[in-house]
Protein backbone atom coordinates (compact mmCIF):
# COMPACT_ATOMS: atom_id res chain seq x y z
CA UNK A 1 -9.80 15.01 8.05
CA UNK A 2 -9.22 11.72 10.06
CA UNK A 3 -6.75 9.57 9.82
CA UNK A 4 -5.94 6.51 6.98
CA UNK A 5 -4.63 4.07 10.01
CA UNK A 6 -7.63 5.25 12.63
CA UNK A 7 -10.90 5.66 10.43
CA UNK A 8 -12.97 2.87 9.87
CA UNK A 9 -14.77 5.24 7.06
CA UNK A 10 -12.95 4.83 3.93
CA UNK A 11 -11.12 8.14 3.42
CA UNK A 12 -11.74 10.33 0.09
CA UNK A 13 -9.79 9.78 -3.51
CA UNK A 14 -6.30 11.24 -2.76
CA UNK A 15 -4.87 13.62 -5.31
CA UNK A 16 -2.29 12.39 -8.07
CA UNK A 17 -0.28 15.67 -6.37
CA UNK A 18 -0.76 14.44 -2.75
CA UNK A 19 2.69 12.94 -1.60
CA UNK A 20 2.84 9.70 0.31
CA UNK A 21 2.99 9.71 3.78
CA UNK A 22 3.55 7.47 6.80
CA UNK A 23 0.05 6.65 7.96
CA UNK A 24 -0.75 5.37 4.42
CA UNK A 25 2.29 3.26 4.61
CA UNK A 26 1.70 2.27 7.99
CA UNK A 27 -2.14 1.36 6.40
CA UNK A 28 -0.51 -0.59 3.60
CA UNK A 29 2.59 -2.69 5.46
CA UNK A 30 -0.40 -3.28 8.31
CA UNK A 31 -2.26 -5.14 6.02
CA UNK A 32 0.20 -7.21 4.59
CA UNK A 33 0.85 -8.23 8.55
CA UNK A 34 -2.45 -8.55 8.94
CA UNK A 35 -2.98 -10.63 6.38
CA UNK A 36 -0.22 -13.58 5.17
CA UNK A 37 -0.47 -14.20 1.62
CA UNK A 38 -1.71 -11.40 0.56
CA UNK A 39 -0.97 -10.71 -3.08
CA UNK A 40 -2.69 -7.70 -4.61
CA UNK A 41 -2.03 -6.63 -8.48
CA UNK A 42 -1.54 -2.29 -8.47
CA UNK A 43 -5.74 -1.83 -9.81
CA UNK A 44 -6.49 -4.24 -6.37
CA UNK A 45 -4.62 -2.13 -4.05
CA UNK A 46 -5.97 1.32 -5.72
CA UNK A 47 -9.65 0.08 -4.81
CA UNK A 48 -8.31 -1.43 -0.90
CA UNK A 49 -6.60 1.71 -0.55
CA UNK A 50 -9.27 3.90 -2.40
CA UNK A 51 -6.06 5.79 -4.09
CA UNK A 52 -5.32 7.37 -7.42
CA UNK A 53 -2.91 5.21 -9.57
CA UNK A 54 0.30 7.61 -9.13
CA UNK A 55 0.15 7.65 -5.09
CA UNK A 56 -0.67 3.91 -5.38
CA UNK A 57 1.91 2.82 -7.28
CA UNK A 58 4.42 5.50 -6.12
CA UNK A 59 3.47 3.85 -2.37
CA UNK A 60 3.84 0.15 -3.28
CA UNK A 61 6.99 1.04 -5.01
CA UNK A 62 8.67 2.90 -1.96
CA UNK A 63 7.39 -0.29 -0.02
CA UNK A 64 9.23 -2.54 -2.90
CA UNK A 65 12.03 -0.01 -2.66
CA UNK A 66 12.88 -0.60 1.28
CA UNK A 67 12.08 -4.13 0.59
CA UNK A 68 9.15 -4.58 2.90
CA UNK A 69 7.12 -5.49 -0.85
CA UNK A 70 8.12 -7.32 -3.24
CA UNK A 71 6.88 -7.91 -6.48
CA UNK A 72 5.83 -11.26 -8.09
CA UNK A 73 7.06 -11.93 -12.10
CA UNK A 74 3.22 -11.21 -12.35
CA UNK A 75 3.05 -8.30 -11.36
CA UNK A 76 1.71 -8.58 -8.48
CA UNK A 77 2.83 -6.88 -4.66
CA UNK A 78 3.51 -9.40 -2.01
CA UNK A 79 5.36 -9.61 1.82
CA UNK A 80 8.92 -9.58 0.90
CA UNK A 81 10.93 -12.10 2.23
CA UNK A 82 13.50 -10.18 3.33
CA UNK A 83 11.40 -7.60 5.15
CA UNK A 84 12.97 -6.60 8.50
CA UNK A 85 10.78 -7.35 10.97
């Protein structure tokens, strides 16, 4: 199985019971860097990501959680602006 950060294929569905891990949250801050302004509701990020709703959401919320995310009154994810960088 290759790699979320190194495969240009779009990786299978993951499991509701697979936990997060770094290379999806290296995927997931890298695109927020990549991108500036990015603002993605949790359904927009579970198609980017091609994730199930609990490891999306439990993902974006660790993110929101070490404030690297943060998350708009609309629900939506976004940079924080108090991400270390």
């Amino acid at each position: 199985m290759q790699t979320l950060s190194s495969s240009p294929v779009l990786p299978e569905r993951r499991s509701a019971h697979t936990p997060v891990d770094e290379a999806l949250l290296a995927r997931i801050i890298g695109e927020y860097e990549e991108m500036p302004g990015l603002s993605l509701t949790p359904q927009q990020a579970q198609r980017l990501w091609r994730l199930d709703e609990a490891t999306c959401r439990a993902s974006l919320n660790f993110l929101v959680h070490r404030r690297v995310l943060a998350i708009t009154p609309r629900g939506r994810y976004v940079k924080s602006e108090h991400a270390d960088r």
